[in-house]
C-alpha atoms as a PDB file:
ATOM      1  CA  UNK A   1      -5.299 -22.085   3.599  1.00  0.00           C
ATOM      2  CA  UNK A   2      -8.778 -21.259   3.648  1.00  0.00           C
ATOM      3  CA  UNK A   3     -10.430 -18.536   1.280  1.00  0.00           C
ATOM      4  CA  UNK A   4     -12.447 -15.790   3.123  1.00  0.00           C
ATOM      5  CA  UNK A   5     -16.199 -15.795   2.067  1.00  0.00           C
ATOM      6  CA  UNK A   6     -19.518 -15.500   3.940  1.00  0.00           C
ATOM      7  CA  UNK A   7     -20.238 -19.071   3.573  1.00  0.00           C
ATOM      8  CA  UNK A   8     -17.149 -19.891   5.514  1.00  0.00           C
ATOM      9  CA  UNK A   9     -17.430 -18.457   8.814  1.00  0.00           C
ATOM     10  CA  UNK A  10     -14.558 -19.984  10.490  1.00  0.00           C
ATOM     11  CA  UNK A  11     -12.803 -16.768  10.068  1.00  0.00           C
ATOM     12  CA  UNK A  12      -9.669 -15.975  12.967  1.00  0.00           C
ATOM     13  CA  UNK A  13      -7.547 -13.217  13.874  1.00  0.00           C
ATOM     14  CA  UNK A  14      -4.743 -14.631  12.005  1.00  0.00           C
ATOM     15  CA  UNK A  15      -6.401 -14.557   8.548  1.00  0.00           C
ATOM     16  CA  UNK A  16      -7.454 -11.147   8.713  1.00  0.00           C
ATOM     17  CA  UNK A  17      -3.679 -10.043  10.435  1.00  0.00           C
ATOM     18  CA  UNK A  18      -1.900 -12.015   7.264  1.00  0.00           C
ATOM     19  CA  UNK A  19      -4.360  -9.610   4.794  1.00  0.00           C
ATOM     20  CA  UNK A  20      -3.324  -6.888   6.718  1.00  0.00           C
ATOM     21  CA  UNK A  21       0.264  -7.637   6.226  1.00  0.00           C
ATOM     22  CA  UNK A  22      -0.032  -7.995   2.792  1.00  0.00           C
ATOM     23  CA  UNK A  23      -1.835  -4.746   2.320  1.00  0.00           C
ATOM     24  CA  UNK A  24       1.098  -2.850   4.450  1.00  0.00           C
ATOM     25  CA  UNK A  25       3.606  -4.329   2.411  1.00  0.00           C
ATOM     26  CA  UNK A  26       2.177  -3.285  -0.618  1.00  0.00           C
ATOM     27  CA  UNK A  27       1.478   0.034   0.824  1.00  0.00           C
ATOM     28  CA  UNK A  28       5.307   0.745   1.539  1.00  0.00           C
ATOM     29  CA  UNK A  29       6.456   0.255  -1.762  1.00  0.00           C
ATOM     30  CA  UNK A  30       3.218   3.400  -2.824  1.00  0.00           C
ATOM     31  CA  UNK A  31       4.261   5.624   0.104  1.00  0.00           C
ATOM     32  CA  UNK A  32       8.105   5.754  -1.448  1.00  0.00           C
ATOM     33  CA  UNK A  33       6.957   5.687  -5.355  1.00  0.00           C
ATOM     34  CA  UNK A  34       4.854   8.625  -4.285  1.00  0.00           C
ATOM     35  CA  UNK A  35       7.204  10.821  -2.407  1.00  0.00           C
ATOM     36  CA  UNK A  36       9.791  10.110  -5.747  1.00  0.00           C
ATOM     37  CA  UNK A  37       6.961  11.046  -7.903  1.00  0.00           C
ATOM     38  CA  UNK A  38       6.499  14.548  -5.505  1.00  0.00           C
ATOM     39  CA  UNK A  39       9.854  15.317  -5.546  1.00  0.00           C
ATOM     40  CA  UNK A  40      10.330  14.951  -9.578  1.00  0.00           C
ATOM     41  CA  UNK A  41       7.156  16.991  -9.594  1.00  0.00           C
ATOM     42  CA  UNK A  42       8.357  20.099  -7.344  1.00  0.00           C
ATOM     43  CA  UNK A  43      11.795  19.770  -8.966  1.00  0.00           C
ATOM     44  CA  UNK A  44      10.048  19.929 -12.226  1.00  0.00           C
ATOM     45  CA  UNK A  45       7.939  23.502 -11.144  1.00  0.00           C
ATOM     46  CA  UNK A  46      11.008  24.827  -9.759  1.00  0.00           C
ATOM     47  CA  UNK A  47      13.061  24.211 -12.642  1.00  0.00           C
ATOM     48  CA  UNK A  48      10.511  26.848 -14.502  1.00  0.00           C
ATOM     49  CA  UNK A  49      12.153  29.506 -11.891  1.00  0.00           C
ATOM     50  CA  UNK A  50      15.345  29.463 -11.058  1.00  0.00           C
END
């Protein structure tokens, strides 16, 4: 596999989609790490409360 610089400009479709899968896989773990870390959060506040 190729690397992605300027010099090489033999760039296709299909290296830039397999980035972009990368980068959405990573992103799904963050979206549920982040809605965990939300929840703890508001649980925490409420806790104050009730």
């Amino acid at each position: 596999m190729t690397t992605a610089t300027l010099k090489n400009p033999n760039l296709t479709r299909q290296h830039f989609d397999a980035k972009i899968e990368l980068l959405r896989a990573d992103n799904s773990h963050t979206r549920w790490m982040l809605g965990v870390l939300t929840v703890l959060a508001i649980a925490n506040f409420a806790k104050q409360f009730f």
